[in-house]
Protein backbone atom coordinates (compact mmCIF):
# COMPACT_ATOMS: atom_id res chain seq x y z
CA UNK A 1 14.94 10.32 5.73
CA UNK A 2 16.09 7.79 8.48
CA UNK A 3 14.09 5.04 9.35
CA UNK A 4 13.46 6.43 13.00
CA UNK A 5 11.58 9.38 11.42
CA UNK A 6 9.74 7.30 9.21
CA UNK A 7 6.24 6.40 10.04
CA UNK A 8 4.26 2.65 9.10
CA UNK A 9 0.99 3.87 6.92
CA UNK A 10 0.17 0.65 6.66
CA UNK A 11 0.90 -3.20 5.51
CA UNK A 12 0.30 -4.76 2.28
CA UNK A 13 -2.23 -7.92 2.77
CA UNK A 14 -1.90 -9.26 -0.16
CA UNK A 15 -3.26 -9.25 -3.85
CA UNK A 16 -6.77 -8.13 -5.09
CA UNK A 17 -7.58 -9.15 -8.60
CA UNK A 18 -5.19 -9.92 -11.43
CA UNK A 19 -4.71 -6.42 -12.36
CA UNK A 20 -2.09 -5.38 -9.43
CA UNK A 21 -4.60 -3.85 -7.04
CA UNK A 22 -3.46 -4.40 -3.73
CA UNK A 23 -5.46 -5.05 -0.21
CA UNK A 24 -3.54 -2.52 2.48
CA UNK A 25 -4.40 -3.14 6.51
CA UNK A 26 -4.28 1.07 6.96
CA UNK A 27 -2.94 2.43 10.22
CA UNK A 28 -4.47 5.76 9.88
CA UNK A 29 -7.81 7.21 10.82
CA UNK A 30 -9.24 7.09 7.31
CA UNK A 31 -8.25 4.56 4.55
CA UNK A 32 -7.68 7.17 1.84
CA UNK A 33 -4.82 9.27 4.38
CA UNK A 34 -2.42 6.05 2.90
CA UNK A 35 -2.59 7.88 -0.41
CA UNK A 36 -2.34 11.54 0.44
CA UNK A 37 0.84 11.39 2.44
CA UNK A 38 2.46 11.14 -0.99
CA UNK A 39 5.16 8.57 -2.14
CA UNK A 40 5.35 5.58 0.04
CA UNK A 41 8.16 2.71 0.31
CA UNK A 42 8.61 -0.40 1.39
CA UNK A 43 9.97 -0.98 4.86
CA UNK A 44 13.91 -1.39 3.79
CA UNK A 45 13.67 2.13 1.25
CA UNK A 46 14.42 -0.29 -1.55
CA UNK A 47 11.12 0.60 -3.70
CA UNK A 48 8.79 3.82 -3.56
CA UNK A 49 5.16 3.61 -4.96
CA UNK A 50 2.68 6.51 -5.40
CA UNK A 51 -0.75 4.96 -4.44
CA UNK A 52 -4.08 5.22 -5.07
CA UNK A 53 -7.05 4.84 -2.61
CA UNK A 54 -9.69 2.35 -4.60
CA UNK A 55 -11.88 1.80 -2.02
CA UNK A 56 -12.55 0.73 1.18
CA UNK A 57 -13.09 -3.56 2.15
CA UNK A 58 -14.16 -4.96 5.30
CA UNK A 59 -11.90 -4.37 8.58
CA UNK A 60 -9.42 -2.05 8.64
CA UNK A 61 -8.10 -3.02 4.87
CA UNK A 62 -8.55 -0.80 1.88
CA UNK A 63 -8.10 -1.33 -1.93
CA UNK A 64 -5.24 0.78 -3.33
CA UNK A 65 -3.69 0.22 -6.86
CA UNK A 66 0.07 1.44 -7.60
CA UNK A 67 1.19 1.98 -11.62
CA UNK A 68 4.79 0.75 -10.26
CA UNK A 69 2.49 -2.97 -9.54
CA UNK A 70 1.31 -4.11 -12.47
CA UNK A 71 0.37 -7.95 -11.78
CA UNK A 72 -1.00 -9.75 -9.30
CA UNK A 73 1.97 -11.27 -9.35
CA UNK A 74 4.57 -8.02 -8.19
CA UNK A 75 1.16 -7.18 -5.78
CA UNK A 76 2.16 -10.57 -3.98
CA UNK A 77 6.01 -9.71 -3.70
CA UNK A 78 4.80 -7.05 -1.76
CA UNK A 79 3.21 -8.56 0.83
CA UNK A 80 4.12 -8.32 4.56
């Protein structure tokens, strides 16, 4: 897939816990779409991740967790 068919699901925020759980600003109607679109990667194709939805937080972010993200640590390298 080009990058001009691709489509931005969302933005990592940042790290939620030490476990690798992940906070995601979602730019679809419902947090949990992030998730059922399938495999997502990272903006330059260089990593794919199969989410899932946690739960909601306040705003527009939701809690997702990834098994490729282990740490809080590779959670962090992710964010942007």
């Amino acid at each position: 897939m080009t990058k001009s068919e691709r489509v931005c699901l969302g933005a990592i925020a940042g790290a939620h816990g030490v476990r690798g759980d992940f906070r995601v600003k979602y730019f679809t109607e419902a947090p949990e779409n992030v998730a059922a679109y399938g495999p997502v990667e990272t903006e330059d194709a260089s990593r794919t991740f199969t989410l899932k939805f946690m739960r909601e937080a306040k705003g527009e972010f939701a809690i997702f967790c990834a098994s490729e993200i282990n740490s809080r640590e590779d959670a962090e390298a992710l964010k942007g």
